[in-house]
N, C-alpha and C. Protein backbone atom coordinates (compact mmCIF):
# COMPACT_ATOMS: atom_id res chain seq x y z
N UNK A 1 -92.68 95.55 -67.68
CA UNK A 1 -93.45 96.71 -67.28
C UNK A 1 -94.23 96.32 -66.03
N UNK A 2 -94.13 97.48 -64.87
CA UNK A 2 -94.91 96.84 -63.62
C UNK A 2 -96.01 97.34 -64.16
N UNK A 3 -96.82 97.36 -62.56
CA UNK A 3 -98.65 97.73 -62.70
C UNK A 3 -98.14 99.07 -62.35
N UNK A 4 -97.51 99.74 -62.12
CA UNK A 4 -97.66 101.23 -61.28
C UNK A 4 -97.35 102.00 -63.07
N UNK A 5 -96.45 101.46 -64.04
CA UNK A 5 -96.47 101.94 -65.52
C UNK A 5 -97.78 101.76 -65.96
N UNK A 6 -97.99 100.48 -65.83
CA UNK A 6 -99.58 100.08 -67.04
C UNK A 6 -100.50 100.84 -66.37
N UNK A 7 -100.89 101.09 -65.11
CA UNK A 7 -101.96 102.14 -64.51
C UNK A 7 -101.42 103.34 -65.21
N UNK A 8 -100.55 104.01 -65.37
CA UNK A 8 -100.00 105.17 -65.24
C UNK A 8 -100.32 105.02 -67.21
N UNK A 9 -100.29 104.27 -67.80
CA UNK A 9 -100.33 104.06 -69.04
C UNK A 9 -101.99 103.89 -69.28
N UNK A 10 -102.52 103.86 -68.59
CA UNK A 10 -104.21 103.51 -69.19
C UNK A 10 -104.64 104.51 -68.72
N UNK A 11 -104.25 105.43 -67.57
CA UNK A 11 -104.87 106.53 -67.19
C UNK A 11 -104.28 107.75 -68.07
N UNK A 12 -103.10 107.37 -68.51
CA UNK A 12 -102.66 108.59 -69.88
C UNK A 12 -103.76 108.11 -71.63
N UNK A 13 -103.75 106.72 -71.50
CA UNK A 13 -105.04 107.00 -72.60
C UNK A 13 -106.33 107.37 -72.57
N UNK A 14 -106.62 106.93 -71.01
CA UNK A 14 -108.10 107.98 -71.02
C UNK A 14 -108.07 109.06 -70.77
N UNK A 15 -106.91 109.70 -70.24
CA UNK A 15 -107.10 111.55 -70.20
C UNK A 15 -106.94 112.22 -71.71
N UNK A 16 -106.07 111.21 -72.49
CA UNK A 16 -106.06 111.26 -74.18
C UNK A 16 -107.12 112.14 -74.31
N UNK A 17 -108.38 111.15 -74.46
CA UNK A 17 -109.48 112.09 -75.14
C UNK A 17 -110.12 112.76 -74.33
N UNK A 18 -109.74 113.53 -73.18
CA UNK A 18 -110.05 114.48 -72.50
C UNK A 18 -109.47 115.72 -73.23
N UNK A 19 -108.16 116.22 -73.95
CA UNK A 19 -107.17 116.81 -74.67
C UNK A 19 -108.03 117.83 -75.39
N UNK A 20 -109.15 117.35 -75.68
CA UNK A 20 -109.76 118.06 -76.45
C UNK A 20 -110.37 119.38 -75.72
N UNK A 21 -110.80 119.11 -74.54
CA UNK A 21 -111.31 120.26 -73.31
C UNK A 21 -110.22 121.34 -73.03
N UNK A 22 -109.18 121.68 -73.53
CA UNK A 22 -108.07 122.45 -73.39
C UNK A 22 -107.91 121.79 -72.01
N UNK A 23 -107.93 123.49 -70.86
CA UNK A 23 -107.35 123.13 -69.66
C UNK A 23 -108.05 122.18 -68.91
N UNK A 24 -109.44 121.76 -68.85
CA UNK A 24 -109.64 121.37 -67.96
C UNK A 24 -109.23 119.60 -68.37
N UNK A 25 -109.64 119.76 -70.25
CA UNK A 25 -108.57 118.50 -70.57
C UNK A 25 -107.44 117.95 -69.44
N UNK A 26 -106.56 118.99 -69.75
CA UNK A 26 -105.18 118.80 -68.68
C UNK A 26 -105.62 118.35 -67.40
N UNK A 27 -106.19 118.98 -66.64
CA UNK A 27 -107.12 118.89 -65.03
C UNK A 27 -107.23 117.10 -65.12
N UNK A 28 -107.83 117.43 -66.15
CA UNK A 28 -108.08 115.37 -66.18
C UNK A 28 -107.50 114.97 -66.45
N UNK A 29 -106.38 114.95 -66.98
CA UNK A 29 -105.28 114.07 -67.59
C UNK A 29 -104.52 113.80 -66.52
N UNK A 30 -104.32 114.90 -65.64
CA UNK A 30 -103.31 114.77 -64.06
C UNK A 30 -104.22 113.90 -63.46
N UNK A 31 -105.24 114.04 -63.53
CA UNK A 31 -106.70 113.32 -62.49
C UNK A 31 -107.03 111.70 -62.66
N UNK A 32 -106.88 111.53 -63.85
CA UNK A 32 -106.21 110.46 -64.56
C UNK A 32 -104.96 109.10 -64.30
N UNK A 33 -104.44 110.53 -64.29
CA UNK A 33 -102.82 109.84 -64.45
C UNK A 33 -102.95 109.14 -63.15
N UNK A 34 -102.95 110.29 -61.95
CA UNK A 34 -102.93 109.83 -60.56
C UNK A 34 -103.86 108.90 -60.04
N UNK A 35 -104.74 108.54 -60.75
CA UNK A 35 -105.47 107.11 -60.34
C UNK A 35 -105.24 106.08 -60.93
N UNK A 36 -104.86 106.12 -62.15
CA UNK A 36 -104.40 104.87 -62.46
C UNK A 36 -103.04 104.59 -61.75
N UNK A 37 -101.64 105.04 -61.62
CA UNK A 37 -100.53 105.60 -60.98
C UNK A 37 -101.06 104.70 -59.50
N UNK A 38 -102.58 105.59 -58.90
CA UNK A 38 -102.74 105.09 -57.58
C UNK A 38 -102.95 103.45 -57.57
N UNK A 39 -103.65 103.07 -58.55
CA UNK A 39 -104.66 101.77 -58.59
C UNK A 39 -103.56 100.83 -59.18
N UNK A 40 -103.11 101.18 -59.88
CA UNK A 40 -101.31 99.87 -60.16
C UNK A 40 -100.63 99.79 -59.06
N UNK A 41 -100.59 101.16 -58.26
CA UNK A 41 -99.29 100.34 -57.22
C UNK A 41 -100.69 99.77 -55.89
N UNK A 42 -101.91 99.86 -56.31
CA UNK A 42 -102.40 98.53 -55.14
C UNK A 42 -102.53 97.81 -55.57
N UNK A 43 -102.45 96.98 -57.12
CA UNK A 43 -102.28 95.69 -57.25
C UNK A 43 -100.83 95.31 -57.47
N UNK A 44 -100.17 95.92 -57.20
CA UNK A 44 -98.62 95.32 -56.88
C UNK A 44 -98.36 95.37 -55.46
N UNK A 45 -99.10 95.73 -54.52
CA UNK A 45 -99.19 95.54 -53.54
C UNK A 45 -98.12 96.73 -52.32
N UNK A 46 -98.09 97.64 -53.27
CA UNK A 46 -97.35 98.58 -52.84
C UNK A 46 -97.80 99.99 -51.41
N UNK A 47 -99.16 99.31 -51.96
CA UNK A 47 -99.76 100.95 -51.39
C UNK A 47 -100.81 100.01 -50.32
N UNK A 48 -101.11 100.56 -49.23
CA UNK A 48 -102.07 100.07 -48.55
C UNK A 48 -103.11 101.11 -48.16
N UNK A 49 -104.25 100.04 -48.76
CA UNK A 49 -105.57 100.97 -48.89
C UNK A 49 -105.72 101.17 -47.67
N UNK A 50 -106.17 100.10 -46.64
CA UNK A 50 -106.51 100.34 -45.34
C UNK A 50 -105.89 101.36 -44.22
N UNK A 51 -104.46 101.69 -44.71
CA UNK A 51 -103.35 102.87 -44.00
C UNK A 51 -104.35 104.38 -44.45
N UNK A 52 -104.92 103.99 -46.03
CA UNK A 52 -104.97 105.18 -46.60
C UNK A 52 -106.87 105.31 -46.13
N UNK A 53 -107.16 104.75 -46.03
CA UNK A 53 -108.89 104.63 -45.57
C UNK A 53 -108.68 105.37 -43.80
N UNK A 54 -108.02 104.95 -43.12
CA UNK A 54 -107.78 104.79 -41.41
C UNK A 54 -107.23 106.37 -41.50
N UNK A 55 -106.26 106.54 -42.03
CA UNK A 55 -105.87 108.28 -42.07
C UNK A 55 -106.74 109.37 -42.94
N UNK A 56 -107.50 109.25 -43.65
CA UNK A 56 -108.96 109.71 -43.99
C UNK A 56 -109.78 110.23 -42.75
N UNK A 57 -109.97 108.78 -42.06
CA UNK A 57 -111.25 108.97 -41.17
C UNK A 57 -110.81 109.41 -40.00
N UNK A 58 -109.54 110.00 -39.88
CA UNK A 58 -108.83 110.15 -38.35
C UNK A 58 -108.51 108.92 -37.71
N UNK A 59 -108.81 107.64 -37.96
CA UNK A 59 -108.17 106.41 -37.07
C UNK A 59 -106.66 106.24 -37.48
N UNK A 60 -105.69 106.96 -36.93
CA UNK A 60 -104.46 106.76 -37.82
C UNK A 60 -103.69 106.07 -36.39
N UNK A 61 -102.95 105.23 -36.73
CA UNK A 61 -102.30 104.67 -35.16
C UNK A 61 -100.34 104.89 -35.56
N UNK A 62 -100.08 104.96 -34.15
CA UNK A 62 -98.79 105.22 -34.36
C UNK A 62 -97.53 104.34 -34.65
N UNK A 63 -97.82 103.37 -35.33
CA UNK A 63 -96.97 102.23 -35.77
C UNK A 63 -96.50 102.72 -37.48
């Protein structure tokens, strides 16, 4: 199992007990999902924060 599953797997158990909020439950469970999802693939080294910080702030370069 990589880190982009086990994120994607710890952010589905904490939106778990969100379930109970009906929809907005759900709201968090996607909200969830997608950060853990995000935060596994930067410790597998997949995703680069600094690409994603620099295109935020408008410093985006053309490489």
């Amino acid at each position: 199992m990589n880190y982009t599953v086990a994120g994607m797997a710890v952010g589905a158990v904490l939106a778990w007990a969100t379930l109970t909020y009906r929809f907005w439950g759900f709201l968090l469970m996607v909200l969830f999902l997608a950060a853990g999802a995000l935060c596994g693939r930067a410790a597998e080294g997949k995703l680069d924060l600094r690409g994603i910080r620099d295109a935020l702030t408008g410093r985006r370069s053309s490489s």
